[in-house]
Protein backbone atom coordinates (compact mmCIF):
# COMPACT_ATOMS: atom_id res chain seq x y z
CA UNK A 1 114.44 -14.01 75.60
CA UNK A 2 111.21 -12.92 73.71
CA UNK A 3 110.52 -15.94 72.57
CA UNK A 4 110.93 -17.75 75.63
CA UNK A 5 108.65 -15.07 77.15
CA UNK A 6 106.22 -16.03 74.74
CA UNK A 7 105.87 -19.69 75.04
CA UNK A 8 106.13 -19.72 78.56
CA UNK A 9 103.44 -16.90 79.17
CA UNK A 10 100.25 -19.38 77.97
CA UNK A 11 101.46 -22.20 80.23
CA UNK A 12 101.64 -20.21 83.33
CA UNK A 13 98.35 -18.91 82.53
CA UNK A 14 96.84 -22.22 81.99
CA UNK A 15 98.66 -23.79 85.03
CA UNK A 16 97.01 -20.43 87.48
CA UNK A 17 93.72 -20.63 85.67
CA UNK A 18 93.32 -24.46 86.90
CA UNK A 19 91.67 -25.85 90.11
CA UNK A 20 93.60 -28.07 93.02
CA UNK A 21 91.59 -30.01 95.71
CA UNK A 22 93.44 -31.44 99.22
CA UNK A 23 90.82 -33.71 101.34
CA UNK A 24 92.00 -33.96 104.63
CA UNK A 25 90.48 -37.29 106.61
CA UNK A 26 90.90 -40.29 108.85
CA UNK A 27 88.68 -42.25 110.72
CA UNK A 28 88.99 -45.12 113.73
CA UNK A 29 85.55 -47.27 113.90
CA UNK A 30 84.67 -49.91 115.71
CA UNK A 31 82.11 -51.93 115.01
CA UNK A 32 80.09 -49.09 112.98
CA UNK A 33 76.36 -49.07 112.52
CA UNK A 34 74.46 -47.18 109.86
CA UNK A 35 76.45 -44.33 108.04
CA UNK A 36 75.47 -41.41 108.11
CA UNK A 37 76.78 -37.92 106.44
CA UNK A 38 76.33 -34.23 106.00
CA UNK A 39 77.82 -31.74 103.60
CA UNK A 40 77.91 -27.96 103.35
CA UNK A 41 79.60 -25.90 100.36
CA UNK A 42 80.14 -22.73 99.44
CA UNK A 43 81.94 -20.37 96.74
CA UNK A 44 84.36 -17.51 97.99
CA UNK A 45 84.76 -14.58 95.34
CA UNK A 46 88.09 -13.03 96.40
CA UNK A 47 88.42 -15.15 99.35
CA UNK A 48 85.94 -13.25 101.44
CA UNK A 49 83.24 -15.05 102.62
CA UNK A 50 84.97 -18.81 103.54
CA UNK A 51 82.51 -21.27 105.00
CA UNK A 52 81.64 -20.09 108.65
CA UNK A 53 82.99 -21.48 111.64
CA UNK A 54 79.85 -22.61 113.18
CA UNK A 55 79.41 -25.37 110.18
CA UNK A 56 80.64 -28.05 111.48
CA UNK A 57 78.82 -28.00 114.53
CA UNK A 58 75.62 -27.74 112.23
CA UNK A 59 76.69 -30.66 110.22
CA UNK A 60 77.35 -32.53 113.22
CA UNK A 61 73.95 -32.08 114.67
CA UNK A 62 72.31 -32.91 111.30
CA UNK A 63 73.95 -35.98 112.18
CA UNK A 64 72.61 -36.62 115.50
CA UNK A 65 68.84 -35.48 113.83
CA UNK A 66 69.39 -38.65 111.21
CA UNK A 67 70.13 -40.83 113.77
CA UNK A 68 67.96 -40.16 116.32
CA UNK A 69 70.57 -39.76 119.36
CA UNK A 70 74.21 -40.69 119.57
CA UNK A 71 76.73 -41.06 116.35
CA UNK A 72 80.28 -42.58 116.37
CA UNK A 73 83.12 -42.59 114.19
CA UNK A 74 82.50 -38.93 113.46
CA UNK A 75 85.36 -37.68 110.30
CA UNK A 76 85.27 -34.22 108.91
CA UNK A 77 86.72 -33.98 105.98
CA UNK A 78 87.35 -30.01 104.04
CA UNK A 79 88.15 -30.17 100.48
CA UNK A 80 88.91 -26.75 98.74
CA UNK A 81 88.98 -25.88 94.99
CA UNK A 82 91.02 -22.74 93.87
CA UNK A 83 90.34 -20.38 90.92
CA UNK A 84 91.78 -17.02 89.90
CA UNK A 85 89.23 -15.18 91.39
CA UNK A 86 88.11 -17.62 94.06
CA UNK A 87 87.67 -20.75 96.08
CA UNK A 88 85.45 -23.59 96.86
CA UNK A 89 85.02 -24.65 100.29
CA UNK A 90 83.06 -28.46 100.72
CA UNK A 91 83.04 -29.61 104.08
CA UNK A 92 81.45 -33.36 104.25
CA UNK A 93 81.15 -34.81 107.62
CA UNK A 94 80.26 -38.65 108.35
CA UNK A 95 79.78 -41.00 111.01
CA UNK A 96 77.65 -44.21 112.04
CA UNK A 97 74.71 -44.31 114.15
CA UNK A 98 75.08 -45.86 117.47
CA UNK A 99 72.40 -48.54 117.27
CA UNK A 100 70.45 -49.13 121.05
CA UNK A 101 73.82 -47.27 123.36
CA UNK A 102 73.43 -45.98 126.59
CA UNK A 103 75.02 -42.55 126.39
């Protein structure tokens, strides 16, 4: 039992000490017109202090600031990287300028 203890022990560790990332995205465009993206990241120690709520409304508008008015085809995509003693929160979000719309 003690040695089974004892090889198993280092590849638990190993597998808990290692970092998993699940993007989340789809999209539906038609006919797209200059791409456009934004991305905000930030580290949680402990979990505590996630990415706020409000940032992907500020993404979104950095979108609408690059493009000068409306965007389309707008995808938000959150990818997060655990650790032992955190995680790692990206949040990328894309889209196409609308090119001469009425809106």
């Amino acid at each position: 039992m003690k040695t089974i203890l004892r090889i198993l022990m280092p590849v638990v560790l190993l597998v808990s000490a290692g970092c998993m990332t699940f993007p989340v995205a789809s999209t539906v465009v038609d006919n797209p017109g200059r791409p456009v993206s934004a991305e905000a990241s930030a580290f949680s120690f402990l979990w505590l202090t996630p990415l706020p709520v409000e940032t992907a409304s500020q993404l979104l508008q950095q979108l609408v600031d690059e493009c000068g008015g409306a965007v389309t085809g707008v995808t938000t995509a959150v990818k997060t990287g655990y650790a032992i003693i955190g995680q790692t929160e990206t949040m990328v979000v894309a889209g196409f300028c609308v090119e001469g719309g009425d809106f």
